[in-house]
Protein backbone atom coordinates (compact mmCIF):
# COMPACT_ATOMS: atom_id res chain seq x y z
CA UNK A 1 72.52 54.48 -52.47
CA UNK A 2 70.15 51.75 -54.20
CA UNK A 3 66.64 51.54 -53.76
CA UNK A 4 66.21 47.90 -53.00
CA UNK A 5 63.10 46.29 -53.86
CA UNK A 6 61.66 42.75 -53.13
CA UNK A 7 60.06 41.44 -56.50
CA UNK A 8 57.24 38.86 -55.36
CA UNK A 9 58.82 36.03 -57.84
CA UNK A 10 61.18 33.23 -58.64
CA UNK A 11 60.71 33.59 -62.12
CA UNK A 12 63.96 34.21 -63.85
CA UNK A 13 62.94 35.37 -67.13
CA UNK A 14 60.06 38.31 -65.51
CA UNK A 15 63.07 39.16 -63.65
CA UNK A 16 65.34 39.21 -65.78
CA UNK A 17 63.07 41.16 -67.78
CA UNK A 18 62.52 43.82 -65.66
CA UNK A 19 65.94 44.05 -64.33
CA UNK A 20 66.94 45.00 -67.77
CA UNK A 21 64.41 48.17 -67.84
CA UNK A 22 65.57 49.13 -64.58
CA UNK A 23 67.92 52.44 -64.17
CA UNK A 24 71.19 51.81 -62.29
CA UNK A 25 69.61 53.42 -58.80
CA UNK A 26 67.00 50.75 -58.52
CA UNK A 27 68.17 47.13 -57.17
CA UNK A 28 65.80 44.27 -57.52
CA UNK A 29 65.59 41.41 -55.04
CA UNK A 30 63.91 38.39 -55.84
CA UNK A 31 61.93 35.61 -53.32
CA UNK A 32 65.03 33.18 -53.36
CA UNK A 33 67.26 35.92 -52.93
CA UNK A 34 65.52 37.51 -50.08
CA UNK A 35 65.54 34.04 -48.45
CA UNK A 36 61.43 33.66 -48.64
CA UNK A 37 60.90 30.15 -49.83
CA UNK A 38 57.53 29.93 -50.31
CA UNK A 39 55.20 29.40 -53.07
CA UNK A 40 52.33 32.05 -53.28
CA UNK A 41 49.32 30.60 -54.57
CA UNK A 42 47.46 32.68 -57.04
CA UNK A 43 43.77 31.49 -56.49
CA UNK A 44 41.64 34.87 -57.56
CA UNK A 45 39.86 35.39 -60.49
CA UNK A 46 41.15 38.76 -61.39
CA UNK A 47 45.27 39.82 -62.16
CA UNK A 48 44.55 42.77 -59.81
CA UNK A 49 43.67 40.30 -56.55
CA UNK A 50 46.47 38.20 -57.36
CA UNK A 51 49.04 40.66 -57.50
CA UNK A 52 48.04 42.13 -54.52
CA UNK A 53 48.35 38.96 -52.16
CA UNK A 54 51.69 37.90 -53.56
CA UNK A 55 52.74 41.96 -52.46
CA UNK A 56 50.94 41.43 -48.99
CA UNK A 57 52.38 38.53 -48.35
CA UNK A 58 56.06 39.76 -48.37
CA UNK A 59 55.50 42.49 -46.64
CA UNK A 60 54.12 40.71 -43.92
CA UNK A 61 57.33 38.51 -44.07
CA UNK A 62 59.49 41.25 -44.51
CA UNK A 63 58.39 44.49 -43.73
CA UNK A 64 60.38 46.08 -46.56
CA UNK A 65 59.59 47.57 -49.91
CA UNK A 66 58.11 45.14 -52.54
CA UNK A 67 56.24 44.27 -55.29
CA UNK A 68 54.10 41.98 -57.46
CA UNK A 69 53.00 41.57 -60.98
CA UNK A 70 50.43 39.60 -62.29
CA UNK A 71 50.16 38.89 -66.41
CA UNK A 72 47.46 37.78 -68.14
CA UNK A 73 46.67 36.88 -72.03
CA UNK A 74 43.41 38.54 -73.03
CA UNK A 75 41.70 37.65 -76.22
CA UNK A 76 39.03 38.88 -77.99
CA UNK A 77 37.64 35.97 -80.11
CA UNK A 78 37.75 34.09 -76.58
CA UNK A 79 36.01 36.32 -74.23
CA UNK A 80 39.37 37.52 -72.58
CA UNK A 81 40.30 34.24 -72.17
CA UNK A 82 43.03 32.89 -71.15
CA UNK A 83 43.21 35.84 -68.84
CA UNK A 84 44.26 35.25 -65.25
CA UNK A 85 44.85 32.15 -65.89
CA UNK A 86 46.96 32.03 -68.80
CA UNK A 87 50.15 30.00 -67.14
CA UNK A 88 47.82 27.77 -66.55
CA UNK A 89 45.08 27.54 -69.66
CA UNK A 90 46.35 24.21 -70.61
CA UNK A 91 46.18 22.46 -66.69
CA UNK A 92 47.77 23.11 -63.41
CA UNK A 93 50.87 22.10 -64.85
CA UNK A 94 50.82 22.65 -68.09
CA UNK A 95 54.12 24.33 -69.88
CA UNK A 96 54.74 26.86 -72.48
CA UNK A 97 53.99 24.67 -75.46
CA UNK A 98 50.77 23.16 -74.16
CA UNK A 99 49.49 26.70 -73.58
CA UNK A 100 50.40 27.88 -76.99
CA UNK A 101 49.24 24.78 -78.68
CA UNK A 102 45.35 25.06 -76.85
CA UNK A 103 45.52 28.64 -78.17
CA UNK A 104 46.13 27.63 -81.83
CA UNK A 105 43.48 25.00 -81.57
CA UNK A 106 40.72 27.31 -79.83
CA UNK A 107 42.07 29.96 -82.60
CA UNK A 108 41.76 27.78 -85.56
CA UNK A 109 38.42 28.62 -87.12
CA UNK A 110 38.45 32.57 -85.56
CA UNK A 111 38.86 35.49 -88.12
CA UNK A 112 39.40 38.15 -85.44
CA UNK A 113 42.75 37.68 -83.94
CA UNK A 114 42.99 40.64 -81.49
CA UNK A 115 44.40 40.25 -78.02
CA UNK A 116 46.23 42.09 -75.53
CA UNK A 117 48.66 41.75 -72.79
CA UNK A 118 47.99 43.11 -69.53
CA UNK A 119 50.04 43.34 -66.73
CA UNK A 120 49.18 45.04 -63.09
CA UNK A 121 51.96 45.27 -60.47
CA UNK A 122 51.27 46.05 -56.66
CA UNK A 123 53.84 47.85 -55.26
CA UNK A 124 53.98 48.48 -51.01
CA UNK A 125 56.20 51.02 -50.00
CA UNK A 126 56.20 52.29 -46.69
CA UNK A 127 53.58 50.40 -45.98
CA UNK A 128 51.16 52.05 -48.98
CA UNK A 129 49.98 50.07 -51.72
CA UNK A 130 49.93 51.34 -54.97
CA UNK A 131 48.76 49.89 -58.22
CA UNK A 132 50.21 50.26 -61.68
CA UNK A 133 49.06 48.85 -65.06
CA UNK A 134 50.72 48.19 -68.63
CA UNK A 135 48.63 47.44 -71.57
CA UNK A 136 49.83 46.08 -75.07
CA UNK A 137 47.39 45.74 -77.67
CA UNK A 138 48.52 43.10 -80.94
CA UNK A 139 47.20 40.09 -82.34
CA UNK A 140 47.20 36.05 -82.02
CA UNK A 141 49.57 34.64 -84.85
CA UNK A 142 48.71 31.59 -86.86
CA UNK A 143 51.65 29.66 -85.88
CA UNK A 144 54.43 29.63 -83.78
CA UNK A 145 57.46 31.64 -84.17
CA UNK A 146 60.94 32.41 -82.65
CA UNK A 147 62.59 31.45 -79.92
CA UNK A 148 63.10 33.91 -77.11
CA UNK A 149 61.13 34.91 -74.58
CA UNK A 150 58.59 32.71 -72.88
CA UNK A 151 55.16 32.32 -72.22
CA UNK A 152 52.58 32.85 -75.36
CA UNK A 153 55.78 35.12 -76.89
CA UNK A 154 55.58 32.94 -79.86
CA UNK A 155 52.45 33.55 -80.85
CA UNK A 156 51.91 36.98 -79.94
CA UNK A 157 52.46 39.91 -82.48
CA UNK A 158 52.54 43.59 -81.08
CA UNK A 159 50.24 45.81 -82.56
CA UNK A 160 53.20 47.98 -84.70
CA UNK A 161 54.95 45.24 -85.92
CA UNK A 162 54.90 41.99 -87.78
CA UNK A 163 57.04 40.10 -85.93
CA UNK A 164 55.97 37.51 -82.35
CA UNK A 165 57.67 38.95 -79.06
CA UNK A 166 59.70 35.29 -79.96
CA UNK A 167 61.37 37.16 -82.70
CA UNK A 168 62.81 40.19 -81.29
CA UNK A 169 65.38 40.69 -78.65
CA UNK A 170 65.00 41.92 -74.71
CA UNK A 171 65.32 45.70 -75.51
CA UNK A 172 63.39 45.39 -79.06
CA UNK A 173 60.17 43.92 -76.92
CA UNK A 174 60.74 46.63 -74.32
CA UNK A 175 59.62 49.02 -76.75
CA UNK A 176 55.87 47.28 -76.55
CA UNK A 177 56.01 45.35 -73.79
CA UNK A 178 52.83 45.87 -71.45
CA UNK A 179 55.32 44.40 -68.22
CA UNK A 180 57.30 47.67 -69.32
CA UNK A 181 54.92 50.02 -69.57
CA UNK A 182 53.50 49.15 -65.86
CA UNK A 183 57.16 48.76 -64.76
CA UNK A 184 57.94 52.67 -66.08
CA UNK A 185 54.51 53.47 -64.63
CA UNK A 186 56.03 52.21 -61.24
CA UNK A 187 59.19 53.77 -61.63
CA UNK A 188 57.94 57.01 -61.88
CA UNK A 189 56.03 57.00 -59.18
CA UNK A 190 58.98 56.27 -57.00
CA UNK A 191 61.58 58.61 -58.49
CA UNK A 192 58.87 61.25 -58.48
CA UNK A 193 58.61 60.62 -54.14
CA UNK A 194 62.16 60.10 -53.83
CA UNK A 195 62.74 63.81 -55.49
CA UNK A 196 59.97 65.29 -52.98
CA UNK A 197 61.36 63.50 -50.24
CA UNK A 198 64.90 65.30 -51.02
C-alpha cells in the first residue's frame, strides 16, 4: 500500500521534480489534487518559517500526512541575497526572467560568484513535525544558459560541473540538486519509521 503524502504546492515543475526522485511506495498529492484551493502566503523572513506554515496549514485542513518546502537562492557577493525571497527578488510578480536578469545586473561588477541553493522541507506526520534540509553549493554564471528547469536554473552552475541546472536533464540535476538531497533526507526518515513500525 502507498504512503500518500500531501505536498503543500501547486507548482508543477517542484512536483514534478520530486515525484521523479520518489520510490514507487511513496504517492504524492498536491494542493489542487487534494481539493485545498487556497493560496498560502509566504510572509516570513526565513525558508524555515515559511515552510513550516504552508505544512501547518494543511494539516489543519486535512489532518493527514504532509509537507512543505521552501527554496531559496543564497549568494555570497550579495549577502545571501536573494534568499527567501528569491521568486520574488525582482517584485511581487515578477517571473523567471526578471529574476535572472536583476541577478546578472547586481552580479555584473562581482569577482566572487559563489552561491548556494538551499532548500528546507517540513514534513507533519502523525501529527509530528520534522524538518529536513538540502544544500547545493555552485556558482552564479555570467549569462544565461539552457532551457529546462525553472527558476534561477539558467544561471546556476553546480559546484562539480560546468554546466547551469538549464543544461542538464531531470535525473542529471538530481545528482546535485539541494530539493533532492532534503527530499532523500525526508525519505529516510520515513522508510526508517515505517520498518520500526513493522
Amino acid at each position: 500500500m502507498k504512503q500518500r503524502l500531501i505536498f503543500a504546492t501547486n507548482n508543477r515543475h517542484k512536483v514534478d521534480e520530486i515525484q521523479k526522485a520518489l520510490p514507487a511506495a511513496f504517492e504524492i498529492t498536491t494542493l489542487r489534487d487534494a481539493g485545498i484551493e487556497i493560496d498560502i502566503p509566504e510572509p516570513y523572513e526565513t525558508l524555515e518559517e515559511n515552510a513550516a506554515t504552508k505544512a501547518e496549514t494543511i494539516f489543519q485542513l486535512t489532518q493527514a500526512n504532509c509537507f512543505a518546502e521552501d527554496t531559496g537562492l543564497e549568494v555570497y557577493a550579495l549577502n545571501g541575497a536573494p534568499g527567501v525571497r528569491s521568486a520574488r527578488f525582482a517584485g511581487e510578480h515578477a517571473n523567471f526572467e526578471e529574476n535572472n536578469q536583476l541577478l546578472l545586473n547586481r552580479m555584473k561588477d562581482q569577482e566572487d560568484r559563489r552561491a548556494r541553493f538551499r532548500t528546507v522541507i517540513h514534513l507533519i506526520q502523525n501529527g509530528e513535525a520534522h524538518r529536513f534540509e538540502g544544500i547545493c553549493n555552485g556558482s552564479i554564471a555570467t549569462a544565461a544558459s539552457g532551457t529546462k528547469g525553472f527558476g534561477y536554473d539558467p544561471l546556476f552552475i553546480p559546484e562539480g560541473s560546468n554546466r547551469c541546472f538549464a543544461e542538464m536533464s531531470l535525473e542529471e540535476k538530481n545528482v546535485f540538486s539541494h530539493r533532492r538531497k532534503a527530499l532523500d533526507a525526508m525519505l529516510q526518515f520515513l522508510r526508517d519509521t515505517h520498518e520500526t513500525k513493522k
